[in-house]
C-alpha atoms as a PDB file:
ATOM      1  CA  UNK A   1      15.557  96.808  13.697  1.00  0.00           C
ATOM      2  CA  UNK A   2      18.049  93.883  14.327  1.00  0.00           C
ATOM      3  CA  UNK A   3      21.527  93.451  13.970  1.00  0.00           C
ATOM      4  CA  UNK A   4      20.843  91.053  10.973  1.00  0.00           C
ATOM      5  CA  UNK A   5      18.472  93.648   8.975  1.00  0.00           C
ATOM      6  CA  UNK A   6      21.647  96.199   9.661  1.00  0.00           C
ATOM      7  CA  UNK A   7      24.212  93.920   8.090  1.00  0.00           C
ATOM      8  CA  UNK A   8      22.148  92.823   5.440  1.00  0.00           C
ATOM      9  CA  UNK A   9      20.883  96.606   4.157  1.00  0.00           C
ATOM     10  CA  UNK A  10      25.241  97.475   4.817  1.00  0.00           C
ATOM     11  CA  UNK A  11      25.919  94.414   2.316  1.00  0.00           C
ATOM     12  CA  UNK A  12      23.025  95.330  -0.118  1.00  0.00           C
ATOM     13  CA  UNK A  13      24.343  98.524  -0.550  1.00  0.00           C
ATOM     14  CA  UNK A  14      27.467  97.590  -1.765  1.00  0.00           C
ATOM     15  CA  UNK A  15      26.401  96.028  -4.697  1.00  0.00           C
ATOM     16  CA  UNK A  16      23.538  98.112  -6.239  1.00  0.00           C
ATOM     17  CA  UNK A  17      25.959 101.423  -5.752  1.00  0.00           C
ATOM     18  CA  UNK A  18      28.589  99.471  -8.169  1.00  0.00           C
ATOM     19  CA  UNK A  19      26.104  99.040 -10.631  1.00  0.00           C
ATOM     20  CA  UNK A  20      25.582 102.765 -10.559  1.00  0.00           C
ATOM     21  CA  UNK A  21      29.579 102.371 -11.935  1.00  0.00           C
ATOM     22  CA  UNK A  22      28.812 100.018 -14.194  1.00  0.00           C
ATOM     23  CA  UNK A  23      25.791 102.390 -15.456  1.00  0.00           C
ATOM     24  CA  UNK A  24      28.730 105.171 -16.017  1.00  0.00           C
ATOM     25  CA  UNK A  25      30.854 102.778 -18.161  1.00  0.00           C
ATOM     26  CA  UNK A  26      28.216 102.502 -20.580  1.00  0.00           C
ATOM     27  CA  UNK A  27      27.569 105.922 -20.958  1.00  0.00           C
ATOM     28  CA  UNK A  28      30.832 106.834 -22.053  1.00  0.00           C
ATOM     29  CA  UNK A  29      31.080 103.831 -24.374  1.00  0.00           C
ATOM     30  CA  UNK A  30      28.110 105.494 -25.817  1.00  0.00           C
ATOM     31  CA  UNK A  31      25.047 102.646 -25.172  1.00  0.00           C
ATOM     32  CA  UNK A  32      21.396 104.100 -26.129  1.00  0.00           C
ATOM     33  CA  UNK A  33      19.812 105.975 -23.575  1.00  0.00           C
ATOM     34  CA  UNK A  34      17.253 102.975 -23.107  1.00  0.00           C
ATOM     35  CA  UNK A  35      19.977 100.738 -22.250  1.00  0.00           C
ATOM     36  CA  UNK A  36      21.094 102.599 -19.322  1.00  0.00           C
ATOM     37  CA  UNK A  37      19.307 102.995 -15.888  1.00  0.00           C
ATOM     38  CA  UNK A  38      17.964 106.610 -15.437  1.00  0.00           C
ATOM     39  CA  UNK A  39      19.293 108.587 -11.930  1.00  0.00           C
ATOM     40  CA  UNK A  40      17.497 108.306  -8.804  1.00  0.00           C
ATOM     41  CA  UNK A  41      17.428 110.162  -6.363  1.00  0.00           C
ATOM     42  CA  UNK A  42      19.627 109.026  -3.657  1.00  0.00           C
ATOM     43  CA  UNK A  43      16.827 108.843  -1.088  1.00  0.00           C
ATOM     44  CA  UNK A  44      14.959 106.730  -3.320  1.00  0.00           C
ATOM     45  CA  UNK A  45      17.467 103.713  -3.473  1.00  0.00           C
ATOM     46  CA  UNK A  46      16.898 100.675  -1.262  1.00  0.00           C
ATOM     47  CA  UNK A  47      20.120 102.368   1.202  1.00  0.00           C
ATOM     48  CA  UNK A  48      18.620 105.565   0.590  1.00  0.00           C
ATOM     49  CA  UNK A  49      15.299 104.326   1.845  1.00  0.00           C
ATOM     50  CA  UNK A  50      16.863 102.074   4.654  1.00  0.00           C
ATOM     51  CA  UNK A  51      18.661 105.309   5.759  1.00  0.00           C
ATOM     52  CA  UNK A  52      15.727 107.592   6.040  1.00  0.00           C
ATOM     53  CA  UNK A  53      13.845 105.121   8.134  1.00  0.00           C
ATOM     54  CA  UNK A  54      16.069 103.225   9.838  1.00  0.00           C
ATOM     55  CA  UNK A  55      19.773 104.225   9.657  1.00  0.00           C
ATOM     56  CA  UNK A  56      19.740 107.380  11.139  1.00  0.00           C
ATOM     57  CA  UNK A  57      19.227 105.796  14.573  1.00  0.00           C
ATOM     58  CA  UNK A  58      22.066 104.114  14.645  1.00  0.00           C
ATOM     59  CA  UNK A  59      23.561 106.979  16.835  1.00  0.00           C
ATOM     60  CA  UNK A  60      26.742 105.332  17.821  1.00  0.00           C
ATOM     61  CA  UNK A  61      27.671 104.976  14.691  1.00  0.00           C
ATOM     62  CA  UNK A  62      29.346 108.472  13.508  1.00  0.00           C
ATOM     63  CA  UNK A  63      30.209 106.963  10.203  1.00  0.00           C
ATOM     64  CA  UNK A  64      27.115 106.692   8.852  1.00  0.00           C
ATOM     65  CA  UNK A  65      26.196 110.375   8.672  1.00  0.00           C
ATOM     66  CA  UNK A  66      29.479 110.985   6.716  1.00  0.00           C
ATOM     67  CA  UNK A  67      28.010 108.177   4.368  1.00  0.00           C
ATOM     68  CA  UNK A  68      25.046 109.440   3.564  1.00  0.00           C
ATOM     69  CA  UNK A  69      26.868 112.352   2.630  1.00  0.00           C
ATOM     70  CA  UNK A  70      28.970 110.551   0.123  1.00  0.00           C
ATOM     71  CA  UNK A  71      25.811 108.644  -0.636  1.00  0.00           C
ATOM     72  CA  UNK A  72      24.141 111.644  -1.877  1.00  0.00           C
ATOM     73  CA  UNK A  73      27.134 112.566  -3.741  1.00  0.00           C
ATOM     74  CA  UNK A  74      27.301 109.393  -5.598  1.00  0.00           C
ATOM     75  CA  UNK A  75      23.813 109.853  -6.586  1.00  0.00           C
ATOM     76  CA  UNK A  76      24.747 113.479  -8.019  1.00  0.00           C
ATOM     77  CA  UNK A  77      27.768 112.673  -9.675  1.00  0.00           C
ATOM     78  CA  UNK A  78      26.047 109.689 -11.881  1.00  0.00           C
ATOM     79  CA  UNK A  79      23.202 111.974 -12.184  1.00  0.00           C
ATOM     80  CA  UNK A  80      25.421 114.610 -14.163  1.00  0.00           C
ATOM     81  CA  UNK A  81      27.101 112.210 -16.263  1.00  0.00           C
ATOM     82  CA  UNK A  82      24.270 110.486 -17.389  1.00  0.00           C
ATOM     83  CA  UNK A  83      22.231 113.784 -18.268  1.00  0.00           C
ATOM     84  CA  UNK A  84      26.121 115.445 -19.877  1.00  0.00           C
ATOM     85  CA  UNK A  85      25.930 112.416 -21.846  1.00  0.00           C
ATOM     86  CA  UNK A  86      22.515 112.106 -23.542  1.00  0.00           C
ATOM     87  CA  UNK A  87      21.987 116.480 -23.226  1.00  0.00           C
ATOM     88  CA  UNK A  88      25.340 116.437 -25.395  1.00  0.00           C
ATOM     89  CA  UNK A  89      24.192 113.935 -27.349  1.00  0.00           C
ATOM     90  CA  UNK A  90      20.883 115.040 -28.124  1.00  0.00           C
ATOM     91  CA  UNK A  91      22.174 118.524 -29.717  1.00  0.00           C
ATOM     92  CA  UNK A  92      22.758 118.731 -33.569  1.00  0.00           C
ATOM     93  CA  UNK A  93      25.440 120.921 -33.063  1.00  0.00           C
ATOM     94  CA  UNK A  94      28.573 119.503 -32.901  1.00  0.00           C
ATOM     95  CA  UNK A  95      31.433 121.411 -30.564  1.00  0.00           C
ATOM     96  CA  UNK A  96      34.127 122.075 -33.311  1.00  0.00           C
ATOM     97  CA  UNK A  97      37.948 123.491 -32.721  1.00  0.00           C
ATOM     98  CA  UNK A  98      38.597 125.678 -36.057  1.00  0.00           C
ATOM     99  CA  UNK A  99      42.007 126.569 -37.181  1.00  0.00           C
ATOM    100  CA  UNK A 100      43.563 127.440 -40.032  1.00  0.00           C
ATOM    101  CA  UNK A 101      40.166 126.689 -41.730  1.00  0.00           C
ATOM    102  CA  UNK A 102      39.901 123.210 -40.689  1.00  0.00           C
ATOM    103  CA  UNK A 103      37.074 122.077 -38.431  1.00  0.00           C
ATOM    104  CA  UNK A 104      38.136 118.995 -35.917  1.00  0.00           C
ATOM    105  CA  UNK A 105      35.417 117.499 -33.901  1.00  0.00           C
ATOM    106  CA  UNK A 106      35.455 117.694 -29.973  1.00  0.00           C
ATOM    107  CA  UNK A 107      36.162 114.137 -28.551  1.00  0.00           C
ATOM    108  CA  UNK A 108      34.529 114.894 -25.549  1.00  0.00           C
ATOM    109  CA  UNK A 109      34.938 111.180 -23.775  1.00  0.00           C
ATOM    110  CA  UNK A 110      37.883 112.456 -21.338  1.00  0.00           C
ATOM    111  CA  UNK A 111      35.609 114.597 -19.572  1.00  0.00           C
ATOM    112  CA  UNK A 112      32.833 112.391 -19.368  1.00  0.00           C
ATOM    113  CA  UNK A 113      35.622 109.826 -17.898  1.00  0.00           C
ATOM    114  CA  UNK A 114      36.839 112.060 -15.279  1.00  0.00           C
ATOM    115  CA  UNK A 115      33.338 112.210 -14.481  1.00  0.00           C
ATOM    116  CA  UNK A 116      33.148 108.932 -14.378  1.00  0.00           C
ATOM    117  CA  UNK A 117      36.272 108.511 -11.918  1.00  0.00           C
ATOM    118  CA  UNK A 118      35.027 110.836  -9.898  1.00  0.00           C
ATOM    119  CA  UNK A 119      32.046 108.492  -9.656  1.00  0.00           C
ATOM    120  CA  UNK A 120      34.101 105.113  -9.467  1.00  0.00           C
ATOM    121  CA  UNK A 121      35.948 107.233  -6.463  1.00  0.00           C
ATOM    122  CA  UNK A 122      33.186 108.066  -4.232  1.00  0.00           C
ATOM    123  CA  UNK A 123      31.528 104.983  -4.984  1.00  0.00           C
ATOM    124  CA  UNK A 124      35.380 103.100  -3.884  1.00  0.00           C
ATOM    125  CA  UNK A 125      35.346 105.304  -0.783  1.00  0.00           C
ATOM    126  CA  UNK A 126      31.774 104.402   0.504  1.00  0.00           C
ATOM    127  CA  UNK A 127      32.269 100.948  -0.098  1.00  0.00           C
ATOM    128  CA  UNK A 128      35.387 101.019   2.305  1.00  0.00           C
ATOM    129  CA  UNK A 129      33.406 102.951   4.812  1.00  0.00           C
ATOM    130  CA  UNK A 130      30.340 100.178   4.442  1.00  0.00           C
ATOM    131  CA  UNK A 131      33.196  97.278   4.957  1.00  0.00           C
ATOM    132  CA  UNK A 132      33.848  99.520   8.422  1.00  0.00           C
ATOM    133  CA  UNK A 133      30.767 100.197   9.791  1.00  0.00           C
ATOM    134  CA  UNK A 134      29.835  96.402   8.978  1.00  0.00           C
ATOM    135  CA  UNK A 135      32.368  95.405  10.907  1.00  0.00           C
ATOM    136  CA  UNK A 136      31.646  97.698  13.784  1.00  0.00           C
ATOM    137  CA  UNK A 137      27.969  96.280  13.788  1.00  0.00           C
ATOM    138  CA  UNK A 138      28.860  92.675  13.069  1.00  0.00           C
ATOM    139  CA  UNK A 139      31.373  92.948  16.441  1.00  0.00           C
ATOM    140  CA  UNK A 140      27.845  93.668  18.241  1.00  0.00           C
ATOM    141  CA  UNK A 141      25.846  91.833  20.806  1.00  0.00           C
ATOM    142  CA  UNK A 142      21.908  91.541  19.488  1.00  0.00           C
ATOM    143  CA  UNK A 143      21.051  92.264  23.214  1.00  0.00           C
ATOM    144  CA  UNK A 144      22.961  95.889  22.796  1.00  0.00           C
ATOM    145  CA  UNK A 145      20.246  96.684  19.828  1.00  0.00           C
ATOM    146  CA  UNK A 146      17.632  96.312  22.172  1.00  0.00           C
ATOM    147  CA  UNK A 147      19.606  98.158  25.353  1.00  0.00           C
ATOM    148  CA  UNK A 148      19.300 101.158  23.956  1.00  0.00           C
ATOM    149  CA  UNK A 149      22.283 101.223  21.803  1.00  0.00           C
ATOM    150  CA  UNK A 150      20.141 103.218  18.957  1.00  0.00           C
ATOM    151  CA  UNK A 151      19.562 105.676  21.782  1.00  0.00           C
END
């Protein structure tokens, strides 16, 4: 591992977690299940990956264990929308408020966007954290990768 293979998997990882965002935004405007990417699991992303075999050792670098926390949680909270979304869909029954013997339909879009903002949140707040930790490791020397500073 080099400093350049660190910055680069940081940078990557910024991208491909907005497009789990972008994912969310067409599941509440309602796009066919076969036009939206299913949920990974977060250890199966290319960070994910990088993470498991490679970021850990970056030991001097506190930050990153608090991202793949929030890592993991972006991971869950797309995961739930996108299976809220198509398990809601999917039923025949439709969730009705009855009163006074009239039967309006359940819009149930504001909970699938608070979801969603609880997605667009996390995935805001690791972003920031990548933009720190990039920084940290761009400020490095590539002589104090290999002097032990994984150790």
């Amino acid at each position: 591992m080099n400093k350049a293979h660190v910055l680069k998997s940081l940078q990557q990882a910024k991208p491909d977690h907005i497009e789990w965002v972008k994912q969310g935004y067409k599941l509440v405007k309602g796009l066919p299940e076969e036009q939206i990417r299913r949920p990974m699991d977060c250890k199966a992303c290319a960070f994910g990956k990088w993470y498991e075999e490679e970021g850990f050792k970056l030991v001097n670098i506190p930050q990153l264990k608090d991202i793949d926390a929030l890592h993991e949680e972006i991971h869950k909270a797309y995961t739930s929308l996108y299976y809220i979304t198509f398990d809601r869909r999917k039923k025949t029954r439709v969730t009705l408020i009855t009163a006074d013997n009239i039967e309006v339909p359940v819009d149930e879009t504001p909970f699938r966007m608070k979801k969603l903002k609880d997605l667009e949140k996390k995935t805001v707040a690791m972003i920031r954290a990548l933009n720190n930790i990039e920084k940290k490791v761009d400020a490095m020397q590539e002589q104090d990768f290999d002097n032990g500073w994984l150790n």
